[in-house]
PDB file of N, CA and C in Angstrom:
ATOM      1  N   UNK A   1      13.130  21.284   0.455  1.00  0.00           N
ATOM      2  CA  UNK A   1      14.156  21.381   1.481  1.00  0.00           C
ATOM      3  C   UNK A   1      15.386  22.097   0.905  1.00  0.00           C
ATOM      4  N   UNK A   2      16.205  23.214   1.502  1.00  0.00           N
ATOM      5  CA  UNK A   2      16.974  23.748   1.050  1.00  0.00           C
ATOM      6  C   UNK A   2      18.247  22.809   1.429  1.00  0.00           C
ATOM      7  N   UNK A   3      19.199  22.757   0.499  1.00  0.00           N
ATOM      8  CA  UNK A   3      20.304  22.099  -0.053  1.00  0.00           C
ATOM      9  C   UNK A   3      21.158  22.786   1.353  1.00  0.00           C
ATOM     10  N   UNK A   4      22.152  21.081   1.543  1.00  0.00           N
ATOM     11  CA  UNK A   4      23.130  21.312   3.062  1.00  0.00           C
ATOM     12  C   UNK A   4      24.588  21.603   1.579  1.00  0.00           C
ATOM     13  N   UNK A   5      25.337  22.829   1.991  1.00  0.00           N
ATOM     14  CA  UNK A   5      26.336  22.939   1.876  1.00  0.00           C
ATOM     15  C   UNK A   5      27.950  22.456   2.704  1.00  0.00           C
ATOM     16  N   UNK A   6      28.614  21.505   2.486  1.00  0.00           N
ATOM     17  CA  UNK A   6      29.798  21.246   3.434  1.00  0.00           C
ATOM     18  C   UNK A   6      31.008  22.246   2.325  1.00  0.00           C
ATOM     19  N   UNK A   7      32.117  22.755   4.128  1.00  0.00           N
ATOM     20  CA  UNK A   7      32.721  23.118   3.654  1.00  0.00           C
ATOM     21  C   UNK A   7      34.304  22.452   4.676  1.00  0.00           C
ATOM     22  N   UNK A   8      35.295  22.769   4.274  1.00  0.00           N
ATOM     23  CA  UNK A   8      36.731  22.797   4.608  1.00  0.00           C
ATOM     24  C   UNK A   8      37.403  23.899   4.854  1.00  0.00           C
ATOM     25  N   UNK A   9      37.247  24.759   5.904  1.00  0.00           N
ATOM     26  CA  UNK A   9      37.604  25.914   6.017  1.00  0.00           C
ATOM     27  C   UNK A   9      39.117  26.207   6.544  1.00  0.00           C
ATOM     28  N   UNK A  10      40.427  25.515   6.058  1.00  0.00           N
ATOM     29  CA  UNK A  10      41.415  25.325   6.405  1.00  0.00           C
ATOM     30  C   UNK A  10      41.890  25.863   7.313  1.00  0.00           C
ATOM     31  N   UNK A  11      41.570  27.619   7.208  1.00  0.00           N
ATOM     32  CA  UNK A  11      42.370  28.316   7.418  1.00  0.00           C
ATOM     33  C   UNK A  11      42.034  28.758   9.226  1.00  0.00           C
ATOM     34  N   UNK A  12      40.777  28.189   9.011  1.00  0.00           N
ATOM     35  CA  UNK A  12      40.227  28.210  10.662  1.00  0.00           C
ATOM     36  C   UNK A  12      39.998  26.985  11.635  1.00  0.00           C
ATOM     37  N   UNK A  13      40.587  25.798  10.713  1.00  0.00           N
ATOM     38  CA  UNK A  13      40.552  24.205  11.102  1.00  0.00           C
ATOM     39  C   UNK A  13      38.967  23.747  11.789  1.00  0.00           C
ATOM     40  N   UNK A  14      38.272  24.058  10.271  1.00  0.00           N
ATOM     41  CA  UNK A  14      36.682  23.577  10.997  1.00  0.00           C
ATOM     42  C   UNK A  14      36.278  22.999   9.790  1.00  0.00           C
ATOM     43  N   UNK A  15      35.596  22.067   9.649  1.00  0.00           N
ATOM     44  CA  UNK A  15      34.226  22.065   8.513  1.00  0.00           C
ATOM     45  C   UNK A  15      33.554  22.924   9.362  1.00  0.00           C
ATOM     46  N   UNK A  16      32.115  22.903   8.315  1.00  0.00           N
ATOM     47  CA  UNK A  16      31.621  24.110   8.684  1.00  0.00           C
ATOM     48  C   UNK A  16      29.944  23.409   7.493  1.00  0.00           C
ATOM     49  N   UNK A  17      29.054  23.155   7.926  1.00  0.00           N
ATOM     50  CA  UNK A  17      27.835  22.945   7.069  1.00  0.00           C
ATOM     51  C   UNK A  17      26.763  23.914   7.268  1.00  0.00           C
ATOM     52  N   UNK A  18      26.354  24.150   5.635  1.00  0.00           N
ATOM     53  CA  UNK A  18      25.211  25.280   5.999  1.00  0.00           C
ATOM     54  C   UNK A  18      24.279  24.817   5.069  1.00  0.00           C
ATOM     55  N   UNK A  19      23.017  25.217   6.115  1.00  0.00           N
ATOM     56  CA  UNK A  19      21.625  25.331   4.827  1.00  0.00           C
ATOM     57  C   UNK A  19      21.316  26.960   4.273  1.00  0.00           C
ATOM     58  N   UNK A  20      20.934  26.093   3.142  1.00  0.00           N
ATOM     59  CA  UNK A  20      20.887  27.991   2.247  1.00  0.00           C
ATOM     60  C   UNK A  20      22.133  28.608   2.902  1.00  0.00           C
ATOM     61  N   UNK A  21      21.919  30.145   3.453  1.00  0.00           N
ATOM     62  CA  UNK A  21      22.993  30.989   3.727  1.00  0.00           C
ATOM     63  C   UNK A  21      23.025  30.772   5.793  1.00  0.00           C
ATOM     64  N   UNK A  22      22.467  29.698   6.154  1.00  0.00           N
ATOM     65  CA  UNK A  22      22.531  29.769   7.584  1.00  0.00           C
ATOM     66  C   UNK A  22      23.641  28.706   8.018  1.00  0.00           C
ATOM     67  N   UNK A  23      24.652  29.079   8.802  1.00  0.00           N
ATOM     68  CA  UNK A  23      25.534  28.342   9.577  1.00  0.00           C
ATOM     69  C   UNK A  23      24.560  27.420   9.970  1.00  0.00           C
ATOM     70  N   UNK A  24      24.821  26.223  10.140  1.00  0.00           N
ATOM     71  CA  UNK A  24      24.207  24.935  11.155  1.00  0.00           C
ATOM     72  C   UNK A  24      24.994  24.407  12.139  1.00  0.00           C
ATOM     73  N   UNK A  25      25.732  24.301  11.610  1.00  0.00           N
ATOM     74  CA  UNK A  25      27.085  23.112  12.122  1.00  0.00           C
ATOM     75  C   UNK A  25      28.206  23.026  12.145  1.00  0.00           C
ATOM     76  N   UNK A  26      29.347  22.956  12.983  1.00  0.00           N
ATOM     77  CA  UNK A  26      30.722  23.078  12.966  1.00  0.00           C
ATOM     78  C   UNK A  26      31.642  22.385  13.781  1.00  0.00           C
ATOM     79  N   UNK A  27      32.482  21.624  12.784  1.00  0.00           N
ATOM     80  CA  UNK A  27      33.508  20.324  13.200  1.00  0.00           C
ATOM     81  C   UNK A  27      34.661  20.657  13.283  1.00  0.00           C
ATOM     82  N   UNK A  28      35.363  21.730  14.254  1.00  0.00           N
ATOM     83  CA  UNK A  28      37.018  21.627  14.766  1.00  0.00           C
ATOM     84  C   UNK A  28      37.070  20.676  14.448  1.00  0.00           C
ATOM     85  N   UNK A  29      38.871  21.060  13.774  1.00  0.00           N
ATOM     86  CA  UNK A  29      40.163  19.844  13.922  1.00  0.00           C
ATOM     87  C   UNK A  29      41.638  20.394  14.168  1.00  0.00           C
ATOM     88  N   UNK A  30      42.217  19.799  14.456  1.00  0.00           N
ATOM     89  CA  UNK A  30      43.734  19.803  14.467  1.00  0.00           C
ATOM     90  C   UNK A  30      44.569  18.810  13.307  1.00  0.00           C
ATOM     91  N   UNK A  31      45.228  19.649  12.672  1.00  0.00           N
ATOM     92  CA  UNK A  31      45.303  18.619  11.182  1.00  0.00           C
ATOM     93  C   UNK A  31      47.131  18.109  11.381  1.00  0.00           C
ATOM     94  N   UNK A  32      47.702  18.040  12.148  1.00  0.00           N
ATOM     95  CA  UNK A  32      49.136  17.504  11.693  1.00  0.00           C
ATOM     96  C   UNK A  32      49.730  17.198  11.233  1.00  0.00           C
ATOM     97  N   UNK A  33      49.034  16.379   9.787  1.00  0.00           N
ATOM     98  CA  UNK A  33      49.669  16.068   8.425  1.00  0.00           C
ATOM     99  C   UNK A  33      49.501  14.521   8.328  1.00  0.00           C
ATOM    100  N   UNK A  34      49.436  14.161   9.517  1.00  0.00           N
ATOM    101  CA  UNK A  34      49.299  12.409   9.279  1.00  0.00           C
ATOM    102  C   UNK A  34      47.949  12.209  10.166  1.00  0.00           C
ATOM    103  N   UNK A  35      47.371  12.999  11.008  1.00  0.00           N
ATOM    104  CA  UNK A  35      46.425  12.433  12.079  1.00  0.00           C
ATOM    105  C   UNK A  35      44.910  14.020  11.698  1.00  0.00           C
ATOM    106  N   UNK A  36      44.296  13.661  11.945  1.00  0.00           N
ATOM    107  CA  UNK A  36      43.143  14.889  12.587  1.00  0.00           C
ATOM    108  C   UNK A  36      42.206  15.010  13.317  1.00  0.00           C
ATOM    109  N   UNK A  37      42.587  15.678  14.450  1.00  0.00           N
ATOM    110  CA  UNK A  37      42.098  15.657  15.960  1.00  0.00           C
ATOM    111  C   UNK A  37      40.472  15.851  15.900  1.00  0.00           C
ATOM    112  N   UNK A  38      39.936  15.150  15.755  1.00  0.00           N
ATOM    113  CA  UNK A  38      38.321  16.365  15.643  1.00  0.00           C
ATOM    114  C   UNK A  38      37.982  16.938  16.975  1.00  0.00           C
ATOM    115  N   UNK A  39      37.844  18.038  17.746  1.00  0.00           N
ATOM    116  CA  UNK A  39      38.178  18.406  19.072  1.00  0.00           C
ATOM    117  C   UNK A  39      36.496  18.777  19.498  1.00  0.00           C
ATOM    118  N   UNK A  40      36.009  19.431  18.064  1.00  0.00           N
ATOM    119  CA  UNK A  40      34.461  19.904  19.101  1.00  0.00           C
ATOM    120  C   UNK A  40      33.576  19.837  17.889  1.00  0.00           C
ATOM    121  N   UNK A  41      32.640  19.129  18.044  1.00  0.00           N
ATOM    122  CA  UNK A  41      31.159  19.328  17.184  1.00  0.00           C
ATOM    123  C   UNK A  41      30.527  20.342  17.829  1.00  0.00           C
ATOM    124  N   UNK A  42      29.819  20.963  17.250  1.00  0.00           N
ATOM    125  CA  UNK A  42      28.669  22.165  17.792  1.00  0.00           C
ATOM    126  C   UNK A  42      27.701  22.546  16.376  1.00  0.00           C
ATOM    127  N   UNK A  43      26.671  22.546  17.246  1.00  0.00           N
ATOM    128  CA  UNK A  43      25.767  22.874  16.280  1.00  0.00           C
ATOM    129  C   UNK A  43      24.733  23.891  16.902  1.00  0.00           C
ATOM    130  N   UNK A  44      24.451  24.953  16.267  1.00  0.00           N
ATOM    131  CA  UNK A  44      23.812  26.264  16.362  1.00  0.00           C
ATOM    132  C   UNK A  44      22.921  25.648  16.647  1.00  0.00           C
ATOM    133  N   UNK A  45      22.624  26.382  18.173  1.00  0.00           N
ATOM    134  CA  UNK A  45      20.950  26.007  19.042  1.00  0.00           C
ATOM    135  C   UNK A  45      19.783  25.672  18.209  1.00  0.00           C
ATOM    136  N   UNK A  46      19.344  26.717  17.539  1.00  0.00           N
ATOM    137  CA  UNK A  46      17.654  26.945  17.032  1.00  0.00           C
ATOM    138  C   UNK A  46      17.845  25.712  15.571  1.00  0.00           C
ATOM    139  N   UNK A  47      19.230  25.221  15.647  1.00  0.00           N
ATOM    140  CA  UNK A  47      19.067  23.974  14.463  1.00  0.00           C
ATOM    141  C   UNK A  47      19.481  22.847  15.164  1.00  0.00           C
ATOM    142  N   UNK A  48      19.222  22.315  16.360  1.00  0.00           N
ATOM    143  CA  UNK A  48      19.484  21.301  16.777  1.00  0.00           C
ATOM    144  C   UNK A  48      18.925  20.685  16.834  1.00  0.00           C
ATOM    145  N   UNK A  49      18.695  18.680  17.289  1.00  0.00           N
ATOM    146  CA  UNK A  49      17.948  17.981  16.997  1.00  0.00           C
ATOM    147  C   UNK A  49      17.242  17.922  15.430  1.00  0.00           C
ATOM    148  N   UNK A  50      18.200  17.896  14.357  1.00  0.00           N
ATOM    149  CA  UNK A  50      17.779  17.246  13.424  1.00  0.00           C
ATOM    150  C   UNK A  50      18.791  16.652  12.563  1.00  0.00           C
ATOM    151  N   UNK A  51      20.357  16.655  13.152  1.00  0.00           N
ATOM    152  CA  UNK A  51      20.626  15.427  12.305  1.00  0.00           C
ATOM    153  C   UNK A  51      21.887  16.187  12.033  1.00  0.00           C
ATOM    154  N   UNK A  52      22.305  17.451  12.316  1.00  0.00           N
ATOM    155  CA  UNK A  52      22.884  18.424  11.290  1.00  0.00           C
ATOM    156  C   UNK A  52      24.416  18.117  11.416  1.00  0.00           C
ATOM    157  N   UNK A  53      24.761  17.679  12.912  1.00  0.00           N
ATOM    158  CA  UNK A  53      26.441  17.317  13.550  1.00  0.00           C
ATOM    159  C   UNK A  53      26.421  15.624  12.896  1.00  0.00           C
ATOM    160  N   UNK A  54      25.386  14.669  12.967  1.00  0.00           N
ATOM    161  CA  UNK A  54      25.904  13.873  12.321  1.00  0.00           C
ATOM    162  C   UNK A  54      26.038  13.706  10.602  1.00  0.00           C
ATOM    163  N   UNK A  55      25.203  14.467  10.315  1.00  0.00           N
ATOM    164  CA  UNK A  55      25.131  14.983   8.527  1.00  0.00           C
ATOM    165  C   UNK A  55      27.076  15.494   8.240  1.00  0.00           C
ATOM    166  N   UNK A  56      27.294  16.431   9.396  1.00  0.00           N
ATOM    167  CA  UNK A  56      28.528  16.908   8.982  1.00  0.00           C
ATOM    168  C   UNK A  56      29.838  16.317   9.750  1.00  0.00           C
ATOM    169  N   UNK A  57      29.987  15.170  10.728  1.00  0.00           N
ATOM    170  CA  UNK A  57      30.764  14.084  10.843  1.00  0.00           C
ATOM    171  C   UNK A  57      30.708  13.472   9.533  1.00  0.00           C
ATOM    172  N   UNK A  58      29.544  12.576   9.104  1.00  0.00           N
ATOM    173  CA  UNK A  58      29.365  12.238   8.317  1.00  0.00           C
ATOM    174  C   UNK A  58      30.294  12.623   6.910  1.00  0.00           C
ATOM    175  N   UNK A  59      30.544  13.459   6.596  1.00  0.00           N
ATOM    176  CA  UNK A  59      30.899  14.481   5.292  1.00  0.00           C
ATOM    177  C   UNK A  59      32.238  14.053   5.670  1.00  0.00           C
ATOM    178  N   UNK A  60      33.006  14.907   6.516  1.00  0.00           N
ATOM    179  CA  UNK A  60      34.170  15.306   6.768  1.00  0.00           C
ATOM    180  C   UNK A  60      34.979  14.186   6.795  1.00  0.00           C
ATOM    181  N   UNK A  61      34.773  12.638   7.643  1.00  0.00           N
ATOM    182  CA  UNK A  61      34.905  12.004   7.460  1.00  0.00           C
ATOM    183  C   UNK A  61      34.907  11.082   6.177  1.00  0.00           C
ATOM    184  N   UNK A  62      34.240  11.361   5.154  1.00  0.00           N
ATOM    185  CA  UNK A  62      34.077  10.711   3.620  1.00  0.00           C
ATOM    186  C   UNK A  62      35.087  11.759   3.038  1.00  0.00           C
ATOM    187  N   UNK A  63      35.561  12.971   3.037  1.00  0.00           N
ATOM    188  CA  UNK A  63      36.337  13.793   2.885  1.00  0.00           C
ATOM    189  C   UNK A  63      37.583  13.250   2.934  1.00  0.00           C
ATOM    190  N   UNK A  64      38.039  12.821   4.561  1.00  0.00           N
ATOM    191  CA  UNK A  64      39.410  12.579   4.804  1.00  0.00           C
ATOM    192  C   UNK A  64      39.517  11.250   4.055  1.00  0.00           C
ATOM    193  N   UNK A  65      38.575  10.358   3.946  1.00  0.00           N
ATOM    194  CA  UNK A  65      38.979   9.106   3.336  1.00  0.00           C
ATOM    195  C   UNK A  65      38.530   9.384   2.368  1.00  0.00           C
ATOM    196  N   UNK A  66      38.179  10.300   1.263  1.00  0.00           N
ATOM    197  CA  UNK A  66      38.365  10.174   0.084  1.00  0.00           C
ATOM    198  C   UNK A  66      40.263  10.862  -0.148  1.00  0.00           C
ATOM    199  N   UNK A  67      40.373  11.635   0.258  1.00  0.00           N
ATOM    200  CA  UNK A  67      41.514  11.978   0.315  1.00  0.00           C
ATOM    201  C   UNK A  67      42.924  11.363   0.579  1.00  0.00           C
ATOM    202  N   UNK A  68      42.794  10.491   1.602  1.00  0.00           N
ATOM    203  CA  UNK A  68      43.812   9.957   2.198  1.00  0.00           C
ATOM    204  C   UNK A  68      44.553  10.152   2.873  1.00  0.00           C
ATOM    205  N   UNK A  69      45.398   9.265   3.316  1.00  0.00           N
ATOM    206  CA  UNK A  69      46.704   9.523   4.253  1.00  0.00           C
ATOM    207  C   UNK A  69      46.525  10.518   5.824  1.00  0.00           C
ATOM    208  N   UNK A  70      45.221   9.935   5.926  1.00  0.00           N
ATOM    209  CA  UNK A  70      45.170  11.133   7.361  1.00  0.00           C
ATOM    210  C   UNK A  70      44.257   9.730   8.028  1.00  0.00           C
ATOM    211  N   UNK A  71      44.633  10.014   9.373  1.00  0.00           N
ATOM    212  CA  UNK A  71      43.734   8.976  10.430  1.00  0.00           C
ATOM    213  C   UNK A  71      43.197   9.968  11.321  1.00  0.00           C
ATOM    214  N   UNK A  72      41.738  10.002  12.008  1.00  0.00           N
ATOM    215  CA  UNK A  72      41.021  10.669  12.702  1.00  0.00           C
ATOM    216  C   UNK A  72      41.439  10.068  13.881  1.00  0.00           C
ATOM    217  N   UNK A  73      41.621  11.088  15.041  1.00  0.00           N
ATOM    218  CA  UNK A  73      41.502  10.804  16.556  1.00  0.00           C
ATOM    219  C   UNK A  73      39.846  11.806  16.822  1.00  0.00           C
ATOM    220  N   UNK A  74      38.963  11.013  17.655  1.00  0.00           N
ATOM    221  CA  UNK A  74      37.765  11.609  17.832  1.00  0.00           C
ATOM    222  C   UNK A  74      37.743  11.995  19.432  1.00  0.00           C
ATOM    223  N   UNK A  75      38.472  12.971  19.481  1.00  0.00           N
ATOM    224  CA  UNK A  75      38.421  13.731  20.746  1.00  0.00           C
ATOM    225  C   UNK A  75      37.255  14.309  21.177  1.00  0.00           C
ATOM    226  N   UNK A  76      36.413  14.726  20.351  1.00  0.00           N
ATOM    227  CA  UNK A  76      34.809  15.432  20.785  1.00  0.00           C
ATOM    228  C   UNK A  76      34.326  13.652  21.643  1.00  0.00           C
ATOM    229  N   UNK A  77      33.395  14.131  22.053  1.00  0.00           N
ATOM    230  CA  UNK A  77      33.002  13.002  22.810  1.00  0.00           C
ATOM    231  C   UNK A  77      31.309  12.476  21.469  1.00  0.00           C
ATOM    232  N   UNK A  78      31.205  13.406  20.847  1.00  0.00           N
ATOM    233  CA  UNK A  78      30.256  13.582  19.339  1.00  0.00           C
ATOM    234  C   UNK A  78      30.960  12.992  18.249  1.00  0.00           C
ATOM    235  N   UNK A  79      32.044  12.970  18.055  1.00  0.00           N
ATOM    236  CA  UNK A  79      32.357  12.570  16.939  1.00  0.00           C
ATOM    237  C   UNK A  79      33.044  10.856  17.178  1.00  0.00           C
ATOM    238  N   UNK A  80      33.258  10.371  19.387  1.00  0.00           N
ATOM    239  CA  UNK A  80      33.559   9.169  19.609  1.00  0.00           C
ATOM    240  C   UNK A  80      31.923   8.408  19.771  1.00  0.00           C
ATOM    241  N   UNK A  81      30.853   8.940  19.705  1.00  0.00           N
ATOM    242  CA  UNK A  81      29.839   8.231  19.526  1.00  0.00           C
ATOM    243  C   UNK A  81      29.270   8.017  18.335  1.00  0.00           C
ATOM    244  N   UNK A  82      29.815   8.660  17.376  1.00  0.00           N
ATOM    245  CA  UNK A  82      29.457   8.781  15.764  1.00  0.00           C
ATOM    246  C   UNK A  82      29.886   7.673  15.386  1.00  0.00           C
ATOM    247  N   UNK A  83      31.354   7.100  15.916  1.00  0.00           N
ATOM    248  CA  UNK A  83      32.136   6.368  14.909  1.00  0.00           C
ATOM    249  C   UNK A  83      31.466   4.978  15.637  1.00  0.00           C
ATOM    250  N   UNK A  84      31.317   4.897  16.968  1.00  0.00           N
ATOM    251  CA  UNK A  84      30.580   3.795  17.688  1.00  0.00           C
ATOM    252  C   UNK A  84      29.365   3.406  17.118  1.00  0.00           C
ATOM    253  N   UNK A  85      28.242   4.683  16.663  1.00  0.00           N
ATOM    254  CA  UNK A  85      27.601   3.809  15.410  1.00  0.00           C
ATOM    255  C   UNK A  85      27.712   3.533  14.358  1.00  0.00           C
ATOM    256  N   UNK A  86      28.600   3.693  13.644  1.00  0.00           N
ATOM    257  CA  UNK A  86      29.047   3.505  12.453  1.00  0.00           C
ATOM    258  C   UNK A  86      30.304   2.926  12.125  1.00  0.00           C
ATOM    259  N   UNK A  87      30.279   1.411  12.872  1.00  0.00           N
ATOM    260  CA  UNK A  87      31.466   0.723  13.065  1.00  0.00           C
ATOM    261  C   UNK A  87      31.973   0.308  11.345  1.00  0.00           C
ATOM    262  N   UNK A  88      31.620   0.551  10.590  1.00  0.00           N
ATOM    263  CA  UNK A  88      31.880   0.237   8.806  1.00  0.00           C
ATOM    264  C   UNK A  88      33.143   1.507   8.920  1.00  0.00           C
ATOM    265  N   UNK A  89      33.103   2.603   9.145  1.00  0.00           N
ATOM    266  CA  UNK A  89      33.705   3.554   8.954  1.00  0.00           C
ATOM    267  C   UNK A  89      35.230   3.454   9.823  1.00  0.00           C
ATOM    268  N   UNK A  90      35.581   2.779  10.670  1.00  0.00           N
ATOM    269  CA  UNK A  90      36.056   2.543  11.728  1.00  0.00           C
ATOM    270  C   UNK A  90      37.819   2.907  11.451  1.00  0.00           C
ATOM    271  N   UNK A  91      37.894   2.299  10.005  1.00  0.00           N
ATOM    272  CA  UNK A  91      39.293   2.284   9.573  1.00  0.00           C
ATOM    273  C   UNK A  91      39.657   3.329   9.271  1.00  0.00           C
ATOM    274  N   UNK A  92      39.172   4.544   9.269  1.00  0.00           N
ATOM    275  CA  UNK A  92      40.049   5.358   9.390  1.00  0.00           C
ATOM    276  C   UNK A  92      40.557   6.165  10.579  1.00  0.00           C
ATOM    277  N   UNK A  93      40.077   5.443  11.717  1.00  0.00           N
ATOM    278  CA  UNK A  93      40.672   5.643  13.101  1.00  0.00           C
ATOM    279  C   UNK A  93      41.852   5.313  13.675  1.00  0.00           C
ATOM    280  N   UNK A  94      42.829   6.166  14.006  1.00  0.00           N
ATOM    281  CA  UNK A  94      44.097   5.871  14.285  1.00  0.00           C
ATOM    282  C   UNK A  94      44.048   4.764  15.699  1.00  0.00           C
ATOM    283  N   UNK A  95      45.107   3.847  15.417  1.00  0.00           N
ATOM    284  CA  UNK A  95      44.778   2.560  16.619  1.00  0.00           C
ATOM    285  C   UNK A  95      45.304   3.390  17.834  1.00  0.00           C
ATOM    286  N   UNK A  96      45.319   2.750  18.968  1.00  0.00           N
ATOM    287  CA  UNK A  96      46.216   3.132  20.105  1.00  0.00           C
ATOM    288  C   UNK A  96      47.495   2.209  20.231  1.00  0.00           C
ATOM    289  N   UNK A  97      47.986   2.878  20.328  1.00  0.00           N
ATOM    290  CA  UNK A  97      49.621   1.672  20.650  1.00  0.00           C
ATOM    291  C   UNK A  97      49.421   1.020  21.391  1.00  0.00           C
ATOM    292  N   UNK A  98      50.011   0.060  22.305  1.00  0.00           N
ATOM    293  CA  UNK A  98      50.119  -0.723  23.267  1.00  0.00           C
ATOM    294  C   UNK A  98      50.966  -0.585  23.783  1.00  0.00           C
ATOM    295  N   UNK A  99      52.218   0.129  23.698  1.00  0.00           N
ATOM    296  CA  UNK A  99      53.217   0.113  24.160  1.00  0.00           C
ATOM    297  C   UNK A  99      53.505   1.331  25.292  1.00  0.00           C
TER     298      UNK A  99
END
């Protein structure tokens, strides 16, 4: 099996995961300095159905919390069913106020 590459592509506010030299997968964000919006998962048609958007939630997310000081808002409606299965991961989700 050829090796998944993750990347942080700042400058275009995406991860971005590839096998060998083929795009798979790509995680918009909006980074503000304290929060990061994840806005759209997408994953290249002819690689879909095998895992590749949650492989690279997956990442990006172990990313920001290895890093710190940033809380995810999961605006994709992909990255609010990701975190729904993976209620362990949960804390790094920014709360909603109440107020």
């Amino acid at each position: 099996m050829t090796e998944l590459r993750f990347t942080d592509e700042k400058d275009a506010s995406r991860y971005t995961l590839h096998r060998g030299d083929d795009l798979v997968s790509v995680l918009d964000y909006r980074d503000d300095g304290r929060t990061v919006a994840m806005t759209r998962a997408y994953t290249i048609p002819t690689f879909r159905g095998k895992g590749y958007a949650g492989e690279l939630v997956d990442r990006a997310v172990a990313h920001l919390e290895a890093a710190g000081r940033r809380q995810v808002i999961p605006v994709c409606w992909y990255v609010a069913d990701w975190f729904e299965l993976h209620p362990d991961r949960a804390g790094i989700l920014r709360q909603r106020s109440t107020a």
